[in-house]
C-alpha atoms as a PDB file:
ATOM      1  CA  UNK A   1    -277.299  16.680 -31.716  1.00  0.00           C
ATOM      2  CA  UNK A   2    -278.628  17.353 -28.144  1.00  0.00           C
ATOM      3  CA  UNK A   3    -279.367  21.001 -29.285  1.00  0.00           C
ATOM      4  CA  UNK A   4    -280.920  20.095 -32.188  1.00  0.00           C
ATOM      5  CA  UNK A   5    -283.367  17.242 -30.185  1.00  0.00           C
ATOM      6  CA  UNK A   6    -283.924  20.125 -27.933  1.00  0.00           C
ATOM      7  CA  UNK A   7    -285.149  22.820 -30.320  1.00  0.00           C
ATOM      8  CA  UNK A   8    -287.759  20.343 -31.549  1.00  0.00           C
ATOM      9  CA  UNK A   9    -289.757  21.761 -28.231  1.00  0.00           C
ATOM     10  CA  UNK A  10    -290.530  17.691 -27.238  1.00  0.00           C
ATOM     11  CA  UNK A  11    -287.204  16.464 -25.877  1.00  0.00           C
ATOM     12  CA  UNK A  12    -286.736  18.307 -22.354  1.00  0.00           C
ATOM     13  CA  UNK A  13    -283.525  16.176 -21.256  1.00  0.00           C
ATOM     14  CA  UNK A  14    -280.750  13.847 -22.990  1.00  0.00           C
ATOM     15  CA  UNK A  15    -278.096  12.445 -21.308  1.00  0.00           C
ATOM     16  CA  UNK A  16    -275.586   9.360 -21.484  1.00  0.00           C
ATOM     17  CA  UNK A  17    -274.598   7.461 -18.400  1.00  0.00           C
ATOM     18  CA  UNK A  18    -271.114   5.355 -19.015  1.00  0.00           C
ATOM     19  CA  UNK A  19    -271.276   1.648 -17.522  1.00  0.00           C
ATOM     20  CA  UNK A  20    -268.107   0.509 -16.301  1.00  0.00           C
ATOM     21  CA  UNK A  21    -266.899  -3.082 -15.444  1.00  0.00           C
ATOM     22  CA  UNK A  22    -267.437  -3.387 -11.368  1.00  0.00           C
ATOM     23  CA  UNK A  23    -270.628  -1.382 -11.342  1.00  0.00           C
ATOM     24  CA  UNK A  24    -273.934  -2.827 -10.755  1.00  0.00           C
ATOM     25  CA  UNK A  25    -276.411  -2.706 -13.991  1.00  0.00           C
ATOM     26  CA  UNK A  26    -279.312  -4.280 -14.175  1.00  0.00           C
ATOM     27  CA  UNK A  27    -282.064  -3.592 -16.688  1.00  0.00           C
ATOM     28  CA  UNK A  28    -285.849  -5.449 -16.677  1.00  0.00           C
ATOM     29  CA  UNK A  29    -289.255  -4.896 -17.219  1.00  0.00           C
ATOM     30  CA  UNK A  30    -292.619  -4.874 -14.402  1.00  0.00           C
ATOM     31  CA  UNK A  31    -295.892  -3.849 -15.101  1.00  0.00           C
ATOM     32  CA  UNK A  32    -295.098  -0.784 -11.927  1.00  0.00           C
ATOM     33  CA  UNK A  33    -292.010   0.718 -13.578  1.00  0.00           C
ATOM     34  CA  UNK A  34    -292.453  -0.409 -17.379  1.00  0.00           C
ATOM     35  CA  UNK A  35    -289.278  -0.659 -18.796  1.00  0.00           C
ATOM     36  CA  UNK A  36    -286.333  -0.162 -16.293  1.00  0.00           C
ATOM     37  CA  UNK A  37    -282.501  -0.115 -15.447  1.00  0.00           C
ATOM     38  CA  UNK A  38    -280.987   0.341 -11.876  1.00  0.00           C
ATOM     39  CA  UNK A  39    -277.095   1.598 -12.025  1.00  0.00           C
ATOM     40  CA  UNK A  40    -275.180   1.248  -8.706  1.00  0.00           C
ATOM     41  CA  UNK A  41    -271.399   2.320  -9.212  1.00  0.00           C
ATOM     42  CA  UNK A  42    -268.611   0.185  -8.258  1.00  0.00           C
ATOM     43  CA  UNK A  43    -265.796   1.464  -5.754  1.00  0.00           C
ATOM     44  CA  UNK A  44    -262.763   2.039  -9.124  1.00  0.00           C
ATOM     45  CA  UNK A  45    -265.962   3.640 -10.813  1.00  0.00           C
ATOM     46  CA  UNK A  46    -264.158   7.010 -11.400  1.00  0.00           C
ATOM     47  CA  UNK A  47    -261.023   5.285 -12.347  1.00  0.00           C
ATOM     48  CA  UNK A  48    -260.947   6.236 -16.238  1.00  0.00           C
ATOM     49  CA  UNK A  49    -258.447   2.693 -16.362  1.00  0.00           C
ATOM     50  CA  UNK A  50    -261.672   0.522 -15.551  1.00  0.00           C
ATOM     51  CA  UNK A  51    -262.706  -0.517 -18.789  1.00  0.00           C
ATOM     52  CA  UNK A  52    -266.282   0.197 -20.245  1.00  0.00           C
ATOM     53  CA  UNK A  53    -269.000  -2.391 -20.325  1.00  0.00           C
ATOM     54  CA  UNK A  54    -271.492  -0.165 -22.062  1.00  0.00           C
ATOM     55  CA  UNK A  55    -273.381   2.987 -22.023  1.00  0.00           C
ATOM     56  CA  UNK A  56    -276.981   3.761 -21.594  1.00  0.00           C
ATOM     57  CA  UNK A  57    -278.545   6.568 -23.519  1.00  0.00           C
ATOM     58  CA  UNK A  58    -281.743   8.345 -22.618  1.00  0.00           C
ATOM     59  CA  UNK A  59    -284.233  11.010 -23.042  1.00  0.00           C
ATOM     60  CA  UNK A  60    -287.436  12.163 -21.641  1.00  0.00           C
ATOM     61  CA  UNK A  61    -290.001  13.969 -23.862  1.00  0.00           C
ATOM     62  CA  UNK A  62    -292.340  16.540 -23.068  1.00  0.00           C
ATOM     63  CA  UNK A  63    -295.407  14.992 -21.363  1.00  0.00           C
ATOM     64  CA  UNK A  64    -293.812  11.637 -21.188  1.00  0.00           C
ATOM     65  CA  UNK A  65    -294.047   9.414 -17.573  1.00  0.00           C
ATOM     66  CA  UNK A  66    -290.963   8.122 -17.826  1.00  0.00           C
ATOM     67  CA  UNK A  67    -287.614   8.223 -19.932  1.00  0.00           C
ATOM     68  CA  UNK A  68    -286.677   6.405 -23.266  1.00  0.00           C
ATOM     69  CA  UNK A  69    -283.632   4.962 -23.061  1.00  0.00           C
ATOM     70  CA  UNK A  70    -281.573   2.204 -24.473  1.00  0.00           C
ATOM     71  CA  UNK A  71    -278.626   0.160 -23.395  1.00  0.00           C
ATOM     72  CA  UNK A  72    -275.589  -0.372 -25.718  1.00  0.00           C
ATOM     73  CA  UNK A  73    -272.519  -2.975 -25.034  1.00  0.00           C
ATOM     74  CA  UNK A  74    -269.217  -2.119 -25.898  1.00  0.00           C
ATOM     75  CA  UNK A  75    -269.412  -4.681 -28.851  1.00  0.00           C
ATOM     76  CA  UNK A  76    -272.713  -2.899 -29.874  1.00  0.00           C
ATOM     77  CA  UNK A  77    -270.675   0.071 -29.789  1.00  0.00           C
ATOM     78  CA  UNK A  78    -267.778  -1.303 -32.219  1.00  0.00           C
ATOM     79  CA  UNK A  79    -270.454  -2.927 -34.499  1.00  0.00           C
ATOM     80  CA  UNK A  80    -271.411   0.629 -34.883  1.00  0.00           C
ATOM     81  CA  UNK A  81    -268.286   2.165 -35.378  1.00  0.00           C
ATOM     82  CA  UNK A  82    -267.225   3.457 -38.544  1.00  0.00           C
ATOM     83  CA  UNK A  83    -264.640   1.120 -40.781  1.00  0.00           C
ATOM     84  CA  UNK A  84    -262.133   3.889 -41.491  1.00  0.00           C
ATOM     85  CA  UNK A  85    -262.226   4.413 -37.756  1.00  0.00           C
ATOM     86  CA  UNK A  86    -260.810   0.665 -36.513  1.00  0.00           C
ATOM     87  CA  UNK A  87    -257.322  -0.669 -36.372  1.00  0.00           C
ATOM     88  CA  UNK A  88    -256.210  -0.968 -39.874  1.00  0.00           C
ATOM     89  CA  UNK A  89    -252.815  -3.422 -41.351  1.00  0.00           C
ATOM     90  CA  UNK A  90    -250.500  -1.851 -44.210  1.00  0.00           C
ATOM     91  CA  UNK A  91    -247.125  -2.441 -45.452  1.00  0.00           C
ATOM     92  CA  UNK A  92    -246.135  -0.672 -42.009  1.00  0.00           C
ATOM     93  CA  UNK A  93    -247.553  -2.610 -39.108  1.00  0.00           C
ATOM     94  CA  UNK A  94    -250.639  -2.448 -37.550  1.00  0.00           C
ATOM     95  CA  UNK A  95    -252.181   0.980 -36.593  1.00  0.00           C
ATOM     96  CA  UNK A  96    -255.330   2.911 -35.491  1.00  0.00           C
ATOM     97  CA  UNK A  97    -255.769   5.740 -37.619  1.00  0.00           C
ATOM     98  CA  UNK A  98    -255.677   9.014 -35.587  1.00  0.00           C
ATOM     99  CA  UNK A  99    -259.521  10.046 -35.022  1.00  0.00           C
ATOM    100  CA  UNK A 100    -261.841  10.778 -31.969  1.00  0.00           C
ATOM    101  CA  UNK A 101    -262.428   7.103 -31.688  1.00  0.00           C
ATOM    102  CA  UNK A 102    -258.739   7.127 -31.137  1.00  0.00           C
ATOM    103  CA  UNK A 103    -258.118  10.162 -28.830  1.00  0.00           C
ATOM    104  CA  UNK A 104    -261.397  10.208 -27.212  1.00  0.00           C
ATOM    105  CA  UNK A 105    -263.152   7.098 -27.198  1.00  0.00           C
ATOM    106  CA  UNK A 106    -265.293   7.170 -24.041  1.00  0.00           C
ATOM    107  CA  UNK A 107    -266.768  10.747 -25.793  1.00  0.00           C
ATOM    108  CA  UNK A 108    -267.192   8.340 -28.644  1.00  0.00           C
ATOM    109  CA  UNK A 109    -269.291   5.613 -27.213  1.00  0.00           C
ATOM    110  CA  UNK A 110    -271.492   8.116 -25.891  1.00  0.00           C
ATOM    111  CA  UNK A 111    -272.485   9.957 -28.744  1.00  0.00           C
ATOM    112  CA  UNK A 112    -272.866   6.577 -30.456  1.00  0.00           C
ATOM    113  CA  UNK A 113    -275.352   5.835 -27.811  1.00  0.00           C
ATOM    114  CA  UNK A 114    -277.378   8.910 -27.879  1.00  0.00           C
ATOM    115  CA  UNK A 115    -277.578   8.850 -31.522  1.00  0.00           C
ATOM    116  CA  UNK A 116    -278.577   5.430 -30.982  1.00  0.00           C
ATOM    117  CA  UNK A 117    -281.658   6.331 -28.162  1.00  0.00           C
ATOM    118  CA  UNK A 118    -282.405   9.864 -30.440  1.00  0.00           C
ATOM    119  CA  UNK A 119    -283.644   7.728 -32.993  1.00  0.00           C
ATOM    120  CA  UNK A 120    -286.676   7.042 -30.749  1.00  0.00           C
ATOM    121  CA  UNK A 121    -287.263  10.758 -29.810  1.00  0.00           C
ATOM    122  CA  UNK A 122    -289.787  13.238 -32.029  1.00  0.00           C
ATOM    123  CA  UNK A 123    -287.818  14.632 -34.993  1.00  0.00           C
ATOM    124  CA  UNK A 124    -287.370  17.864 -36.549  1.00  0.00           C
ATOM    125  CA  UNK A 125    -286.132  17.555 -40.669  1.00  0.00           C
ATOM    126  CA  UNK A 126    -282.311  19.630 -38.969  1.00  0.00           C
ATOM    127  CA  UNK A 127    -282.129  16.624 -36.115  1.00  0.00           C
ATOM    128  CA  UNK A 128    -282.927  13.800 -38.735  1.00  0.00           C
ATOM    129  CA  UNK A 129    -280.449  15.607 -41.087  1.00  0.00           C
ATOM    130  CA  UNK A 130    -277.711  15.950 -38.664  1.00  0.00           C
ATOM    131  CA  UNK A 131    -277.978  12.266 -37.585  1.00  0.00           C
ATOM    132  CA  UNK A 132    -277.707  11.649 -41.344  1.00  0.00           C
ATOM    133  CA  UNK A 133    -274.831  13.230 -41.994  1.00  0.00           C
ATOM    134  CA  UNK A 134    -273.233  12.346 -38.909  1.00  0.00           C
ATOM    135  CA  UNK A 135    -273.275   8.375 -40.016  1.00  0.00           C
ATOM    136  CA  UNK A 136    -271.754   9.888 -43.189  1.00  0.00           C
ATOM    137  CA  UNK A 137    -267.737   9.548 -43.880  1.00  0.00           C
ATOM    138  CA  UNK A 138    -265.742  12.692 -45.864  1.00  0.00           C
ATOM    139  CA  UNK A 139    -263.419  10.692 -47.688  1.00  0.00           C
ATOM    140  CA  UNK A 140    -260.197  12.485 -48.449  1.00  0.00           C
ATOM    141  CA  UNK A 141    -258.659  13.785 -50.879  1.00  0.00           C
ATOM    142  CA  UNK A 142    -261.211  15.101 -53.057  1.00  0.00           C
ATOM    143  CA  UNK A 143    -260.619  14.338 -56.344  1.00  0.00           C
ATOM    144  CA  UNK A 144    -260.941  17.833 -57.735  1.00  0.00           C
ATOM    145  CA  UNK A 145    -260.726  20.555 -55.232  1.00  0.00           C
ATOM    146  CA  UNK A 146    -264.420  21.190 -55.710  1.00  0.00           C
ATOM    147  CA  UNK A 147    -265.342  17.668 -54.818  1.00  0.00           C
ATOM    148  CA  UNK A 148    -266.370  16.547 -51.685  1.00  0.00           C
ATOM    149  CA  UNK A 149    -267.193  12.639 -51.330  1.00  0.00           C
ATOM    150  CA  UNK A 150    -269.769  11.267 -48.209  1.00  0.00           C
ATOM    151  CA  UNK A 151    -269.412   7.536 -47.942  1.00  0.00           C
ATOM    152  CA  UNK A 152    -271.119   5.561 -45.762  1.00  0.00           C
ATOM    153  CA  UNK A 153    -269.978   2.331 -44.446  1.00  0.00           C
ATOM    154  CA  UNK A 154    -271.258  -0.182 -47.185  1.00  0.00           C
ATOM    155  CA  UNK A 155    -272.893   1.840 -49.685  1.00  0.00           C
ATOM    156  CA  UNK A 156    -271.989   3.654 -53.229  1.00  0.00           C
ATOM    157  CA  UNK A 157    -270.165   7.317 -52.093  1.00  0.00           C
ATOM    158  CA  UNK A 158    -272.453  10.096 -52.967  1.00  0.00           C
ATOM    159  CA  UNK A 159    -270.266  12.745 -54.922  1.00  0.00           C
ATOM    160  CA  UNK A 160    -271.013  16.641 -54.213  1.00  0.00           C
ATOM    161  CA  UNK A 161    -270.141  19.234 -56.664  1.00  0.00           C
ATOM    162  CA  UNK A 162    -269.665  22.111 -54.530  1.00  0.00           C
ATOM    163  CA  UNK A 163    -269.185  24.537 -58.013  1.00  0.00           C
ATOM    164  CA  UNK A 164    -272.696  22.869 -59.041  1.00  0.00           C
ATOM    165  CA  UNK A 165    -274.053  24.250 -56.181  1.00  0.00           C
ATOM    166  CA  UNK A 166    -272.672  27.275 -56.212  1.00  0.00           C
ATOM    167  CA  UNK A 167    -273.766  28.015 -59.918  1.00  0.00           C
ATOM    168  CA  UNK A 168    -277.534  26.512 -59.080  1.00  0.00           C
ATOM    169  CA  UNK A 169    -277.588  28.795 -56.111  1.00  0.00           C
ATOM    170  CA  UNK A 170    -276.334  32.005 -57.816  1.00  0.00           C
ATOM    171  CA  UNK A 171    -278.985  31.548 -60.370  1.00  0.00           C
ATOM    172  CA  UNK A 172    -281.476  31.003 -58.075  1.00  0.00           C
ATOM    173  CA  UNK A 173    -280.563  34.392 -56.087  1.00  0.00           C
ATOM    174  CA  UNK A 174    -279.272  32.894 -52.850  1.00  0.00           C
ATOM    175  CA  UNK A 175    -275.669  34.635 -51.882  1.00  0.00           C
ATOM    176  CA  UNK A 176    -273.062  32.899 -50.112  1.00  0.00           C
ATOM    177  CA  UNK A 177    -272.118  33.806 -46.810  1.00  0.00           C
END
């Protein structure tokens, strides 16, 4: 996503900052600095035990006098989250089904805030696309083996026929690569 906010020409920096309980974060607005946040970090900052408060997510675009940025809680975070992606009860036990928000969950909250702050930043039609698809789910299995299912997260799954487009692109001259 950063690449694709970069190639737009507009967006000349993205980044993610992670806020972690013991730091100092505070966030206002003045009529000097506009819209603001100061981040001071706490002595067990670097300790990757400390557990996450939030994370801010900003960008500066080309021409710009200061940086957008936005500020997301860690229950902001898991509001966003994906259903399939949160601890789930079956005939087993209780488990947490085995996906980055599982293995790498700090990774996670960050892109979740940058998608978050990106949707403030100019747009090219691949960015908007990407961010799209990325709040998309591939359900699994497929019902046939051409089949591939995107569900999002309270709405009707949209069905692909990947033969479809295969036929509709053959016809109209486009090869596959």
């Amino acid at each position: 996503l950063i690449k694709l906010a970069y190639n737009t020409g507009l967006v000349i920096a993205a980044d993610t900052e992670i806020v972690r309980v013991g730091d100092r974060f505070q966030r206002g607005m003045n009529s000097e600095r506009g819209k603001f946040f100061d981040l001071e970090y706490g002595a067990e900052h670097e300790n990757l035990e400390q557990p996450l408060m939030g994370v801010i997510g900003t960008f500066w675009a080309r021409g710009a006098h200061r940086p957008v940025w936005r500020y997301l809680t860690i229950d902001e975070i898991e509001r966003r989250r994906p259903d399939h992606t949160k601890e789930q009860t079956n005939s087993r036990g209780t488990y947490v089904p085995n996906t980055p928000w599982k293995t790498d969950y700090v990774a996670m909250c960050e892109k979740t805030a940058l998608i978050n702050v990106l949707k403030f930043a100019p747009q090219s039609p691949h960015l908007s696309l990407a961010m799209n698809i990325d709040d998309q789910v591939l359900l699994s299995p497929p019902e046939t083996p051409n089949e591939v299912r995107l569900h999002r997260d309270g709405e009707k799954p949209e069905i692909i026929d990947l033969e479809k487009q295969q036929r509709e692109a053959a016809a109209a001259g486009v090869e596959e690569a």
